[in-house]
PDB file of N, CA and C in Angstrom:
ATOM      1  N   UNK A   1      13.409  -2.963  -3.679  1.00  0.00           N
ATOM      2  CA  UNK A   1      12.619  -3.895  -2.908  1.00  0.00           C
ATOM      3  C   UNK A   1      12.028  -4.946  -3.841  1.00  0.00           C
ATOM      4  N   UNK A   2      11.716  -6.123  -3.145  1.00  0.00           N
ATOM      5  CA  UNK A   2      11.600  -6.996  -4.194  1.00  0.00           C
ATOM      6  C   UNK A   2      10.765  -7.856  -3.641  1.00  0.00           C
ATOM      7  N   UNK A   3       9.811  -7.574  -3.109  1.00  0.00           N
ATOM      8  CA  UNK A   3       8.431  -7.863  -1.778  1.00  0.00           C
ATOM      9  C   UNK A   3       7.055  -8.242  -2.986  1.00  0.00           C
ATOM     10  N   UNK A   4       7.121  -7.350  -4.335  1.00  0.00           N
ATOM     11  CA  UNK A   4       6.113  -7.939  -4.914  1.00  0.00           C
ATOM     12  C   UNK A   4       6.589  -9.020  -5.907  1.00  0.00           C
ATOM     13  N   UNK A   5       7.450  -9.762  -5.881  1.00  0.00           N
ATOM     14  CA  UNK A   5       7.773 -10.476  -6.766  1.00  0.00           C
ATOM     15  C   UNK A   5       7.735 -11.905  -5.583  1.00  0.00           C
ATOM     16  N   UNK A   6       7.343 -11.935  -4.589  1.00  0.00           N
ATOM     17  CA  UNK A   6       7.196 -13.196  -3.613  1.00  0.00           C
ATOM     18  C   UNK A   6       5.300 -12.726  -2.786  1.00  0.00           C
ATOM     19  N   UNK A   7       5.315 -11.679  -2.923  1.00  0.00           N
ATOM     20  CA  UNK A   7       3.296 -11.431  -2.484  1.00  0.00           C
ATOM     21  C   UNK A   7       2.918 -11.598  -3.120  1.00  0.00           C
ATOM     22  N   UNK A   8       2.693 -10.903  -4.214  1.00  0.00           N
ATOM     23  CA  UNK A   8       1.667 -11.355  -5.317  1.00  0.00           C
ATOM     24  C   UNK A   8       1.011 -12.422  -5.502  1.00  0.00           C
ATOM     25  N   UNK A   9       2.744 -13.600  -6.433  1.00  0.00           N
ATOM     26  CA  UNK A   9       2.111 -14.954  -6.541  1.00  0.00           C
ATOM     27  C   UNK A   9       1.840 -15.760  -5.307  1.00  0.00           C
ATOM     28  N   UNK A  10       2.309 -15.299  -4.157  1.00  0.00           N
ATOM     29  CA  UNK A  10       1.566 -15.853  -2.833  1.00  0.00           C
ATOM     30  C   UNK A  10      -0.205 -15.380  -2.698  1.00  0.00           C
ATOM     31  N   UNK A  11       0.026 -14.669  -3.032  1.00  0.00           N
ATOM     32  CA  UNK A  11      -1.605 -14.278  -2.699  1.00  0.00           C
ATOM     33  C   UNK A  11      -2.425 -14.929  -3.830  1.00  0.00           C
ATOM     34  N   UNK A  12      -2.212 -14.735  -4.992  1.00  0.00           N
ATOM     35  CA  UNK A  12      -2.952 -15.625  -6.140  1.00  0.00           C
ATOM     36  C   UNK A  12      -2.904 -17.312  -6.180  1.00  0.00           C
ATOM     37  N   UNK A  13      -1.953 -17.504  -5.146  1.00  0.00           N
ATOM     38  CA  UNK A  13      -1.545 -19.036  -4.956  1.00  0.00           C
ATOM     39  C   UNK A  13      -2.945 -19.199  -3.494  1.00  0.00           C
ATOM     40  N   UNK A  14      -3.414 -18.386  -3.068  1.00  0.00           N
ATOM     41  CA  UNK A  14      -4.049 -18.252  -1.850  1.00  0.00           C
ATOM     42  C   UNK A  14      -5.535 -18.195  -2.028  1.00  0.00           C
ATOM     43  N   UNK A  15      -5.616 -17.811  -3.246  1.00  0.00           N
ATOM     44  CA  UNK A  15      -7.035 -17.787  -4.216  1.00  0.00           C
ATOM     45  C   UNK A  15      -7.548 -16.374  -4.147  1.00  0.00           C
ATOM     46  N   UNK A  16      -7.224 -15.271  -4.102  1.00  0.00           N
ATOM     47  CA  UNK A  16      -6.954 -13.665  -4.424  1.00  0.00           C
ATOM     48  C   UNK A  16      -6.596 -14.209  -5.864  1.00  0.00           C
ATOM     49  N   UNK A  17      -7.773 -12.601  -6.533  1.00  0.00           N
ATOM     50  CA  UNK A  17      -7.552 -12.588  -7.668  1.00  0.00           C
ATOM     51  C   UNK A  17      -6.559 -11.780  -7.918  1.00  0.00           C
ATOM     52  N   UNK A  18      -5.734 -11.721  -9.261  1.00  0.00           N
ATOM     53  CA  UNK A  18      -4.471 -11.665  -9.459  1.00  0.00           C
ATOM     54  C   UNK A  18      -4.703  -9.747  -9.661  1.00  0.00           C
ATOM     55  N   UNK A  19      -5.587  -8.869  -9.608  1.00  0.00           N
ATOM     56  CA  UNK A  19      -5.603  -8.132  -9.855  1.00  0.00           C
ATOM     57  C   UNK A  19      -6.013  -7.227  -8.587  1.00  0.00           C
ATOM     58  N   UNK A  20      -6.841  -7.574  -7.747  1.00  0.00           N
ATOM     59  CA  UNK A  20      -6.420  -7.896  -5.986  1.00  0.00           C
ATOM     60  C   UNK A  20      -4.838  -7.674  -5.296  1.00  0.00           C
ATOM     61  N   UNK A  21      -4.403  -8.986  -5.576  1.00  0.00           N
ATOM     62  CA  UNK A  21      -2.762  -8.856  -5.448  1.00  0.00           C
ATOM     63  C   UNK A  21      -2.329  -7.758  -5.700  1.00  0.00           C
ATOM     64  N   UNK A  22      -2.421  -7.399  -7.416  1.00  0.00           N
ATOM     65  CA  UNK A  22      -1.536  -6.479  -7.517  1.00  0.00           C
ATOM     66  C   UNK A  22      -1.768  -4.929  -6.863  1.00  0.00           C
ATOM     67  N   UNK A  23      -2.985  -5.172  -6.527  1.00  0.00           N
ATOM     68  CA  UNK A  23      -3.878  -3.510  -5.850  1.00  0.00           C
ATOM     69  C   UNK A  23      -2.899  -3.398  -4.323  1.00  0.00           C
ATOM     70  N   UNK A  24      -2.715  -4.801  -3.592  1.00  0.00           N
ATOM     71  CA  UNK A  24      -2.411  -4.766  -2.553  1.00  0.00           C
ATOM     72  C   UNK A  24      -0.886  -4.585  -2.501  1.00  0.00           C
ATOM     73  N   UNK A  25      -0.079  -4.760  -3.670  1.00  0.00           N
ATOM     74  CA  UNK A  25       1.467  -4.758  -4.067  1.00  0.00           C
ATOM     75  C   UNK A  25       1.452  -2.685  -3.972  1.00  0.00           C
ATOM     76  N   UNK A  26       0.724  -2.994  -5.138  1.00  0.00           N
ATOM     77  CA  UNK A  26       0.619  -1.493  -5.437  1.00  0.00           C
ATOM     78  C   UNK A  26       0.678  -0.460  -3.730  1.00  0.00           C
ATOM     79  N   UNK A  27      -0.498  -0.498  -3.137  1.00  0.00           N
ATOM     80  CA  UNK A  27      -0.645   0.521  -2.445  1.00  0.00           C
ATOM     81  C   UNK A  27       0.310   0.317  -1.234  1.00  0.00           C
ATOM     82  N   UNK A  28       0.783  -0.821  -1.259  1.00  0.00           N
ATOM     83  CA  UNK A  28       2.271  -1.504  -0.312  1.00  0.00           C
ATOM     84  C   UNK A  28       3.181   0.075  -0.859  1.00  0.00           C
ATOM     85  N   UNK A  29       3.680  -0.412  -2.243  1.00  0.00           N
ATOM     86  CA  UNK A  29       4.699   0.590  -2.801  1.00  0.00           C
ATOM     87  C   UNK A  29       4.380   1.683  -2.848  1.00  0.00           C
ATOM     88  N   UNK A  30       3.496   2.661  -2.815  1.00  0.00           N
ATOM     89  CA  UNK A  30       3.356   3.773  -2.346  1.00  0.00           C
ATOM     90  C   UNK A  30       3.079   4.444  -0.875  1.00  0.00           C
ATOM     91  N   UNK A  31       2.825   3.046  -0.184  1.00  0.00           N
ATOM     92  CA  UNK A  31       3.223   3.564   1.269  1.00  0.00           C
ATOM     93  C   UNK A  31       4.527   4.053   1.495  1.00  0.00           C
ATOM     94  N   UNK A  32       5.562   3.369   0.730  1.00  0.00           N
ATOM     95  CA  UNK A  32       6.981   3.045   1.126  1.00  0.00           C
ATOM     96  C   UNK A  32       7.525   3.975   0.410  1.00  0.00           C
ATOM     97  N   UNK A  33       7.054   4.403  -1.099  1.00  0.00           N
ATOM     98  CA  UNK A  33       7.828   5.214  -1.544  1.00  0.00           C
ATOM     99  C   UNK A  33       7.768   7.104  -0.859  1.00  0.00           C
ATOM    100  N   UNK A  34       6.117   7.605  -1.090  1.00  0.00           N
ATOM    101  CA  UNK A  34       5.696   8.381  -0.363  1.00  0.00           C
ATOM    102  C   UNK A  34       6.171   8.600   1.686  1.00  0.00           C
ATOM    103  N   UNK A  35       6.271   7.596   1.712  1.00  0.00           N
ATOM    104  CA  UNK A  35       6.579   7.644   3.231  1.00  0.00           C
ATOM    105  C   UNK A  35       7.910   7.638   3.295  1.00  0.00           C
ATOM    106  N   UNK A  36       8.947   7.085   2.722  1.00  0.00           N
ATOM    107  CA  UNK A  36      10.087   7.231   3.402  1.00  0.00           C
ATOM    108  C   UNK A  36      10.468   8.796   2.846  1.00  0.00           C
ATOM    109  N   UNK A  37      10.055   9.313   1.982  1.00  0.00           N
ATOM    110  CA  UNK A  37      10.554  10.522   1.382  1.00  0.00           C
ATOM    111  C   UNK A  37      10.376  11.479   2.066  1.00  0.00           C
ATOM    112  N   UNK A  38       8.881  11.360   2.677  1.00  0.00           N
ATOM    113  CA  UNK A  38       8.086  12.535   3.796  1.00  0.00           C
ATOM    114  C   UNK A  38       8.769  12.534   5.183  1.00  0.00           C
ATOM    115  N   UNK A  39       8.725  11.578   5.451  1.00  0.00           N
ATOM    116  CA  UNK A  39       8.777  10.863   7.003  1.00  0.00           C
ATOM    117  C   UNK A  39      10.501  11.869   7.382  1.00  0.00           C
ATOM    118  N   UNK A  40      11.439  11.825   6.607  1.00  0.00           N
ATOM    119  CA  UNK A  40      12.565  12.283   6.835  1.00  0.00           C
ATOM    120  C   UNK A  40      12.520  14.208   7.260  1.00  0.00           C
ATOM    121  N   UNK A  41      11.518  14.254   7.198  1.00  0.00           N
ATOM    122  CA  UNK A  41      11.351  15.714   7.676  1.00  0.00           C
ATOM    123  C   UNK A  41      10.377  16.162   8.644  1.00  0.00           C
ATOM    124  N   UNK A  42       9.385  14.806   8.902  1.00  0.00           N
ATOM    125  CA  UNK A  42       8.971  15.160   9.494  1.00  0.00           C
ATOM    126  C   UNK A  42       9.895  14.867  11.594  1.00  0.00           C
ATOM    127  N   UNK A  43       9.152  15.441  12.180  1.00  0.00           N
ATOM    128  CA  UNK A  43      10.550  15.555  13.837  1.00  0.00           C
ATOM    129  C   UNK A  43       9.442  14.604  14.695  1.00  0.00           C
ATOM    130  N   UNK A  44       9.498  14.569  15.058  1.00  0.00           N
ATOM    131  CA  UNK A  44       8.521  13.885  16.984  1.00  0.00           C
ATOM    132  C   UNK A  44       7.916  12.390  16.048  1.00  0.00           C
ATOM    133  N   UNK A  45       7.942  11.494  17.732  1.00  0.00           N
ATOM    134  CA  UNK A  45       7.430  10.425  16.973  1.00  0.00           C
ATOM    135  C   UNK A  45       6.235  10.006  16.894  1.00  0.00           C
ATOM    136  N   UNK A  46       5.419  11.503  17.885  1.00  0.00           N
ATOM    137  CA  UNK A  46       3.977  11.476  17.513  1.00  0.00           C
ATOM    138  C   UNK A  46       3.439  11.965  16.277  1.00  0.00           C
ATOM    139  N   UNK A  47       4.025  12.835  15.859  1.00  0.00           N
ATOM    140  CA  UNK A  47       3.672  13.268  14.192  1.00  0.00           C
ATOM    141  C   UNK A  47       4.055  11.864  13.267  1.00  0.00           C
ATOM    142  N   UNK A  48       5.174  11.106  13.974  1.00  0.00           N
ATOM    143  CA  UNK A  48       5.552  10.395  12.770  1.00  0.00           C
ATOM    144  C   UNK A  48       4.410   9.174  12.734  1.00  0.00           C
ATOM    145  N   UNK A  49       4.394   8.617  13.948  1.00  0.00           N
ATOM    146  CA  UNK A  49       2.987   8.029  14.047  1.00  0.00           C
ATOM    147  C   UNK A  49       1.595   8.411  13.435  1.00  0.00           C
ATOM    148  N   UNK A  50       1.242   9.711  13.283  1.00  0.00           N
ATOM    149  CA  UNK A  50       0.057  10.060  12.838  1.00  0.00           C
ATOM    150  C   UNK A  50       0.706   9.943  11.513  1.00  0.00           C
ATOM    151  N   UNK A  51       1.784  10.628  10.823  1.00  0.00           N
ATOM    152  CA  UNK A  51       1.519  10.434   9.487  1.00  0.00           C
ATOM    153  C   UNK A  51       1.762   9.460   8.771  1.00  0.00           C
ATOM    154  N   UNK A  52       2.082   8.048   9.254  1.00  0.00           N
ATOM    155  CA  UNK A  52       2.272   6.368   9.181  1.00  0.00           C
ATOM    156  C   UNK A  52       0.178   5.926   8.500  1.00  0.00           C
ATOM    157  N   UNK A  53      -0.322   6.620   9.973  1.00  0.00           N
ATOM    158  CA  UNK A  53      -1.282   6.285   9.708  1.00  0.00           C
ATOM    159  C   UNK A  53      -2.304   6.784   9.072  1.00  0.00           C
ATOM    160  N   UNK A  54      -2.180   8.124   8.723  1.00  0.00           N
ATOM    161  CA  UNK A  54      -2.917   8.517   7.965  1.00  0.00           C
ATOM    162  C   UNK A  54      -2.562   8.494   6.094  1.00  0.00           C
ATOM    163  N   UNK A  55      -1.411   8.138   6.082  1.00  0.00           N
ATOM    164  CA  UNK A  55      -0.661   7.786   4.494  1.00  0.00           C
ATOM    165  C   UNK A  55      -1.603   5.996   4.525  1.00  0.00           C
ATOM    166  N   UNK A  56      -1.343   5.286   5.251  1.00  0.00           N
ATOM    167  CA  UNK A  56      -2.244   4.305   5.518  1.00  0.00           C
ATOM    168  C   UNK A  56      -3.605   3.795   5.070  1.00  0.00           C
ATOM    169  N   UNK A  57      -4.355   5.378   5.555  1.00  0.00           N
ATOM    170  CA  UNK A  57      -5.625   4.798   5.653  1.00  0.00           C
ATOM    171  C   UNK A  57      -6.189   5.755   3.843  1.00  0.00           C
ATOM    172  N   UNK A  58      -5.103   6.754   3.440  1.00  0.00           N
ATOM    173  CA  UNK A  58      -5.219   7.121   2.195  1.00  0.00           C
ATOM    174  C   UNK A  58      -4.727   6.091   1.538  1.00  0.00           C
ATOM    175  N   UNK A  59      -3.735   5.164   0.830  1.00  0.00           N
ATOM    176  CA  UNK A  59      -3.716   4.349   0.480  1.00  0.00           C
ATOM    177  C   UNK A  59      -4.804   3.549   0.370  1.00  0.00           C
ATOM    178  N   UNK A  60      -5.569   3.044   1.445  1.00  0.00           N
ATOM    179  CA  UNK A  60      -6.370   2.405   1.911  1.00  0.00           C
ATOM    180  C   UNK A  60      -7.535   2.556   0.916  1.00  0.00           C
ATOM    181  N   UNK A  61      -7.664   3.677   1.142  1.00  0.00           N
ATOM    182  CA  UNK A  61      -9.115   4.517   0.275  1.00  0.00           C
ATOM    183  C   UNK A  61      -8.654   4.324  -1.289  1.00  0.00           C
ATOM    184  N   UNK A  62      -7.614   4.456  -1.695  1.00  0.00           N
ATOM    185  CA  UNK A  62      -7.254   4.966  -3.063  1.00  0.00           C
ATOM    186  C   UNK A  62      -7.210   3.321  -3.625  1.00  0.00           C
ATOM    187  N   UNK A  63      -6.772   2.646  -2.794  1.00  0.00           N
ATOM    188  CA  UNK A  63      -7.253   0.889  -3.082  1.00  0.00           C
ATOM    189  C   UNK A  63      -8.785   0.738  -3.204  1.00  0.00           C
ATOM    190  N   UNK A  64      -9.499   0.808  -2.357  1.00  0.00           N
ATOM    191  CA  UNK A  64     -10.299   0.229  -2.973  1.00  0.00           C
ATOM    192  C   UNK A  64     -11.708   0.915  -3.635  1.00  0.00           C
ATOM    193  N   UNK A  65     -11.025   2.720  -4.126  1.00  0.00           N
ATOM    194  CA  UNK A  65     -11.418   3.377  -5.005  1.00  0.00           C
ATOM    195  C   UNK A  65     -11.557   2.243  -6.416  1.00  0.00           C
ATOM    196  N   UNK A  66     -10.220   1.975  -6.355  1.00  0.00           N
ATOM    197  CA  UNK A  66      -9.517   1.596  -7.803  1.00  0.00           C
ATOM    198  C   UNK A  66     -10.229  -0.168  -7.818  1.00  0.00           C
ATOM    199  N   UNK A  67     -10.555  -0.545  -6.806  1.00  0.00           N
ATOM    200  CA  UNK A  67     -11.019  -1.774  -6.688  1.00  0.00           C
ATOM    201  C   UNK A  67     -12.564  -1.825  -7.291  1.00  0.00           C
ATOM    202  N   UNK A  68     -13.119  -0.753  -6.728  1.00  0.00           N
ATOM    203  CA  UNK A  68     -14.738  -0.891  -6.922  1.00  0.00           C
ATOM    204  C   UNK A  68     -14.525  -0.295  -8.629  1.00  0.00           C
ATOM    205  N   UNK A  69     -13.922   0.722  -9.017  1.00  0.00           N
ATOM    206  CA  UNK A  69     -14.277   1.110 -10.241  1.00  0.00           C
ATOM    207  C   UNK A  69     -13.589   0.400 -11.571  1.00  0.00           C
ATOM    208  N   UNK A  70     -12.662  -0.295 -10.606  1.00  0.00           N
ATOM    209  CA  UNK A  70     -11.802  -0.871 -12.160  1.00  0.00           C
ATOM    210  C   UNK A  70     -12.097  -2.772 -12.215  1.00  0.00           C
ATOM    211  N   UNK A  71     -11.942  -3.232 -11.414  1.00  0.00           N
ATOM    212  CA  UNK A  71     -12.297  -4.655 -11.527  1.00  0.00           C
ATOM    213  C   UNK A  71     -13.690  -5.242 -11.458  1.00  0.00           C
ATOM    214  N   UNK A  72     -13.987  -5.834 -12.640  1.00  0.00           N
ATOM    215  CA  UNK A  72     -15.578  -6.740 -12.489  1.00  0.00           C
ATOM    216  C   UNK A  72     -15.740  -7.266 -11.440  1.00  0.00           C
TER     217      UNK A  72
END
């Protein structure tokens, strides 16, 4: 995939700081990597729905864990 090599400098072109961007690249690619790996075992498309969104809203958290403790 090749999604952070056209977001990124869109978003820093957008006035997001460049370390922002990459938080938001980042937790992009571990939706995608983590999820397509899981998702293949999981059955019904109500489980698959819940676990879309709950990989989501962990991402979510683990962003802007890394946001508050690592960037000035």
């Amino acid at each position: 995939m090749t999604t952070g090599q056209f977001t990124i400098p869109l978003m820093k072109r957008f006035g997001y700081r460049a370390a922002f961007a990459g938080g938001v690249g980042l937790a992009l690619t571990a939706i995608g990597i983590l999820g397509s790996a899981i998702i293949l075992r999981v059955h019904g498309f109500g489980l698959r729905c819940a676990f879309w969104i709950a990989l989501g809203i962990l991402c979510t958290g683990f962003f802007q864990l890394g946001m508050e403790l690592g960037v000035p």
